[in-house]
Protein backbone atom coordinates (compact mmCIF):
# COMPACT_ATOMS: atom_id res chain seq x y z
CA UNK A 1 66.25 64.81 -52.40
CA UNK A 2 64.95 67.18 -50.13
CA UNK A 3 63.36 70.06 -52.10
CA UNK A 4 62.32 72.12 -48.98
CA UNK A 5 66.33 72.70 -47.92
CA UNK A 6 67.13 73.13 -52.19
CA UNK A 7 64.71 76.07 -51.74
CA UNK A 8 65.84 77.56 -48.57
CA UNK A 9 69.43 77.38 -50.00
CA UNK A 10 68.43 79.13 -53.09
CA UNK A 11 66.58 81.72 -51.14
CA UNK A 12 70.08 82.26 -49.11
CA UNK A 13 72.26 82.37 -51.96
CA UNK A 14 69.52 85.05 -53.73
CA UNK A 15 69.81 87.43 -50.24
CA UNK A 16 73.02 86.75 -50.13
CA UNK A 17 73.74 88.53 -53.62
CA UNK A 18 71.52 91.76 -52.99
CA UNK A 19 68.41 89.86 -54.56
CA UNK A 20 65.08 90.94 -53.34
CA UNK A 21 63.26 87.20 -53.08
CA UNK A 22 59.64 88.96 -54.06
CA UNK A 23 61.13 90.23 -57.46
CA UNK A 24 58.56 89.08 -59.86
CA UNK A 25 61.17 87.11 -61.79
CA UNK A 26 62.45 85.39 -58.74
CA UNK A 27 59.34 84.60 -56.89
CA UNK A 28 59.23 80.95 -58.44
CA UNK A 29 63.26 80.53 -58.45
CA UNK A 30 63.78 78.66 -55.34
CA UNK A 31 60.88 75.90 -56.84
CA UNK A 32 61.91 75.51 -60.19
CA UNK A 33 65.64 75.19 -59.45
CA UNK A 34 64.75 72.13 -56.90
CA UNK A 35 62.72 70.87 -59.40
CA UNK A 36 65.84 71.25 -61.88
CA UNK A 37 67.95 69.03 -59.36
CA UNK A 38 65.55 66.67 -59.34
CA UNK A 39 66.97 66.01 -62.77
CA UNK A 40 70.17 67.00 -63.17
CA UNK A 41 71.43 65.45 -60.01
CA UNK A 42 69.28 62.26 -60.67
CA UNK A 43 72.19 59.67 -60.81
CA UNK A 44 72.86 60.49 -56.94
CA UNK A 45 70.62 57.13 -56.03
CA UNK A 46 70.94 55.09 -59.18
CA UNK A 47 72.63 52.12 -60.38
CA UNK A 48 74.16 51.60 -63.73
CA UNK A 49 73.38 47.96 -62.90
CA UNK A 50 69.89 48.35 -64.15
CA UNK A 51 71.14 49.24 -67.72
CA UNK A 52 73.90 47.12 -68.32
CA UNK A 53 72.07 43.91 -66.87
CA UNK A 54 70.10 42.79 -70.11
CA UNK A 55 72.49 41.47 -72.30
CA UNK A 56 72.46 39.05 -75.23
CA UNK A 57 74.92 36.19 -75.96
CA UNK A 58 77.40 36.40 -79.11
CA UNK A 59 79.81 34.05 -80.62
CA UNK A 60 82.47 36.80 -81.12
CA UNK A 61 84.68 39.04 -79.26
CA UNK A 62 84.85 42.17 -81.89
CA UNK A 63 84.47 45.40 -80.42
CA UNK A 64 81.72 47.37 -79.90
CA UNK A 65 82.11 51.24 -80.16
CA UNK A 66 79.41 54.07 -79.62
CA UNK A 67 80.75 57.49 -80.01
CA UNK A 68 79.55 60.43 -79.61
CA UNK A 69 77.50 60.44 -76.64
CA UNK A 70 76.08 63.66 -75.66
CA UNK A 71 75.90 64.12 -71.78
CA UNK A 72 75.73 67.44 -69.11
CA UNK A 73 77.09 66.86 -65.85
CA UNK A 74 78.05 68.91 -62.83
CA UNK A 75 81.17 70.11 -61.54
CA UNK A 76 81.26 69.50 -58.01
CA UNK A 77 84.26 72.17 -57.22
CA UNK A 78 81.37 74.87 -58.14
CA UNK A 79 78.32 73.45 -59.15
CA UNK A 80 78.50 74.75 -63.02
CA UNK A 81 78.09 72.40 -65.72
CA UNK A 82 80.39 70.77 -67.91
CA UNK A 83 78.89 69.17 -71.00
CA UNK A 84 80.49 66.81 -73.91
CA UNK A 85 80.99 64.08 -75.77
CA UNK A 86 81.68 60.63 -74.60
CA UNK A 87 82.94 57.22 -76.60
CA UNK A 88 82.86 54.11 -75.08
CA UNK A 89 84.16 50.85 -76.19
CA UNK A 90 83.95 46.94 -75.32
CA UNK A 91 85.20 43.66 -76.36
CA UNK A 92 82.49 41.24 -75.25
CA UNK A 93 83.35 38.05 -73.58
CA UNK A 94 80.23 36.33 -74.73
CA UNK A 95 77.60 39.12 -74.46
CA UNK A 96 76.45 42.30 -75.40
CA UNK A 97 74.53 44.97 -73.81
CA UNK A 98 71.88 46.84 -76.50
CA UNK A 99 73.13 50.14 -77.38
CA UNK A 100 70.81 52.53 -76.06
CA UNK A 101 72.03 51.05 -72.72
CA UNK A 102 75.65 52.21 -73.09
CA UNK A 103 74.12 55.98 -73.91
CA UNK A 104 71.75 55.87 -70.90
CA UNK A 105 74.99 54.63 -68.58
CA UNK A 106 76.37 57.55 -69.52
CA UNK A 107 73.64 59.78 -69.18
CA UNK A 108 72.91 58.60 -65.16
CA UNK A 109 76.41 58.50 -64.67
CA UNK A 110 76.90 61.69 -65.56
CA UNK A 111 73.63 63.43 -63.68
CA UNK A 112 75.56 64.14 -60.24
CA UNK A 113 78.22 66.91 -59.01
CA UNK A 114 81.71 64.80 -59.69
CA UNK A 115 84.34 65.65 -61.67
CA UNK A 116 85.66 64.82 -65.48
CA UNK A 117 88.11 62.54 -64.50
CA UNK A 118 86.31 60.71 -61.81
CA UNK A 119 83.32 60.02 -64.48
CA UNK A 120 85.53 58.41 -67.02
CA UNK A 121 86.53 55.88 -64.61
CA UNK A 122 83.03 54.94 -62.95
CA UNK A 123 82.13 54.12 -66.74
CA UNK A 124 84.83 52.00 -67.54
CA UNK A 125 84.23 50.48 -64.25
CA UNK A 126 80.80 49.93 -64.61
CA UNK A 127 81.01 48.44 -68.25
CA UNK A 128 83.67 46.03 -66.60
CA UNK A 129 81.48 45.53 -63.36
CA UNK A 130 78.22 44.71 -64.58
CA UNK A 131 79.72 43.24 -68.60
CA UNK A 132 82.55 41.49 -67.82
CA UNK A 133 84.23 41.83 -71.01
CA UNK A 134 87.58 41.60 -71.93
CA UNK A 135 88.10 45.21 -72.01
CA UNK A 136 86.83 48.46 -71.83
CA UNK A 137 87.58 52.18 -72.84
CA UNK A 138 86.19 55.55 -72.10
CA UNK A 139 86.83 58.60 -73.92
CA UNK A 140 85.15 61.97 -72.50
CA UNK A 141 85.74 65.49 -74.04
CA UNK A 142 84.09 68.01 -72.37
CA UNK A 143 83.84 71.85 -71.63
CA UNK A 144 83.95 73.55 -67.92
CA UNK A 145 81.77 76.27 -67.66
CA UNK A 146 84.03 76.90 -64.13
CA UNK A 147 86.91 77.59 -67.15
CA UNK A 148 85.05 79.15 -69.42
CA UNK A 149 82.35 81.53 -67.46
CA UNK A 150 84.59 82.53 -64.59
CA UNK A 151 88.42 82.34 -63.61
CA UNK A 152 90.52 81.77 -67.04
CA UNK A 153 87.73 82.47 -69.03
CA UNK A 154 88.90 80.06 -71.57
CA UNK A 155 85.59 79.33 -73.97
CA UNK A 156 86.09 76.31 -76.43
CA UNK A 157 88.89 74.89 -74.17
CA UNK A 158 88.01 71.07 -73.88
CA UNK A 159 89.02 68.70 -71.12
CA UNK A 160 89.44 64.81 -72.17
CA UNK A 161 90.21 61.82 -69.97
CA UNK A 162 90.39 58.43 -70.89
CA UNK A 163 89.75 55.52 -68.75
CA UNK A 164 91.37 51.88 -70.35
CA UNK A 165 90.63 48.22 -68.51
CA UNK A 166 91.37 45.23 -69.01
CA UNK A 167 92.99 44.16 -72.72
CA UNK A 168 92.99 47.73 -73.41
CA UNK A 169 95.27 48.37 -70.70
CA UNK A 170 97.20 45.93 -72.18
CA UNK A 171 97.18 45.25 -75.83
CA UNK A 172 98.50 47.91 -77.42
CA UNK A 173 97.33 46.59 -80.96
CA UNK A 174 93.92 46.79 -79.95
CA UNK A 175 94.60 50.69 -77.99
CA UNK A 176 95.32 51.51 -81.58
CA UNK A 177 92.56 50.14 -83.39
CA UNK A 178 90.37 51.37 -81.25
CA UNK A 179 91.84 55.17 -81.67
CA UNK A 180 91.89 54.40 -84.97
CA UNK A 181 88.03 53.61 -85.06
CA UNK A 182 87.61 56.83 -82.57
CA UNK A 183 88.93 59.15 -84.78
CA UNK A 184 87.29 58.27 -88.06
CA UNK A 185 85.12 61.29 -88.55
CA UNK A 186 86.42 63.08 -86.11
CA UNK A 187 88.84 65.38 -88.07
C-alpha cells in the first residue's frame, strides 16, 4: 500500500468538506487512517492458500461446521463497513483443515473493499480450491452501514448470501442437515 497517496487522499477529502487540515483533532487524521488501511484492507495481497494448506488426514467424510464467525469488511460501492456473522461448512474428502484456519479464511477474505455477495463465493471457492472436499457451504449475514448510516437508513436490516459447492449443490439431504445444524441456537 502506498501510505503517502492514503494521506494525500484523506487530506483532499478533509478540504473538500470545509475541514481546516491544522484543526487540532485532524492534524494526525491523514496518518492514522493509512495506518487503519493497512489493516482493514490487508487481504488485498494475501492468499487463503496459506491457511487452508495444513491439513490432517481422516477416515470419515462427516461434516465439519463453524458458525458464527465474526468478520468486518468493506463495501466497495462506498467504502463503509459491513460487519457479520459467517458459517462455513465442509465434508472432507480425506482431510481436515484445523479450525482456527477456517475463522482466519474468513477474516483475510473479508479485509478488502468487495461486496457481500462476492465474499460468500471466494470462501466457498477457496475451501473447495485449496480442501478439495466433497462440498462446501457459506452462510454470511451481515449489516451495511451504506443502508443503515446513509440512503434508506435501515439500522438492524441484515443482508445474507449463501454460497453451496459441490454435494451441497446437489444433495438436498445433506442442504438440509446442514440448515438444520445452522440453525440450532440460532432462534
Amino acid at each position: 500500500m502506498d501510505s503517502n497517496k492514503i494521506e494525500q487522499g484523506v487530506r483532499l477529502i478533509l478540504e473538500g468538506i470545509g475541514e481546516d487540515l491544522e484543526r487540532e483533532g485532524l492534524k494526525g487524521t491523514p496518518a492514522r487512517i493509512s495506518r487503519m488501511y493497512e489493516e482493514i484492507f490487508g487481504g488485498l495481497d494475501s492468499n487463503p492458500k496459506e491457511y487452508l494448506s495444513t491439513t490432517f488426514n481422516v477416515d470419515n467424510d462427516e461434516m465439519v461446521i463453524e458458525k458464527d464467525i465474526t468478520f468486518y469488511s468493506m463495501c466497495e460501492h462506498h467504502l463503509l463497513p459491513f460487519y457479520g456473522k459467517a458459517s462455513v461448512a465442509y465434508i472432507p474428502n480425506g482431510k481436515v483443515v484445523g479450525l482456527s484456519k477456517l475463522a482466519r479464511t474468513v477474516d483475510l477474505i473479508a479485509r478488502k473493499p468487495q461486496i457481500q455477495e462476492k465474499m460468500t463465493a471466494e470462501v466457498a471457492d477457496a475451501l473447495m480450491k485449496y480442501l478439495n472436499p466433497k462440498g462446501a457451504i457459506v452462510i454470511i449475514e451481515a449489516e451495511h452501514m451504506c443502508m443503515t448510516m446513509r440512503g434508506i437508513k435501515k439500522p438492524g436490516s441484515k443482508t445474507v448470501t449463501m454460497a453451496a459447492r459441490g454435494e451441497f449443490e446437489t444433495n438436498k439431504e445433506l442442504k438440509d442437515d446442514f440448515f438444520r445444524l445452522y440453525n440450532s441456537n440460532n432462534s
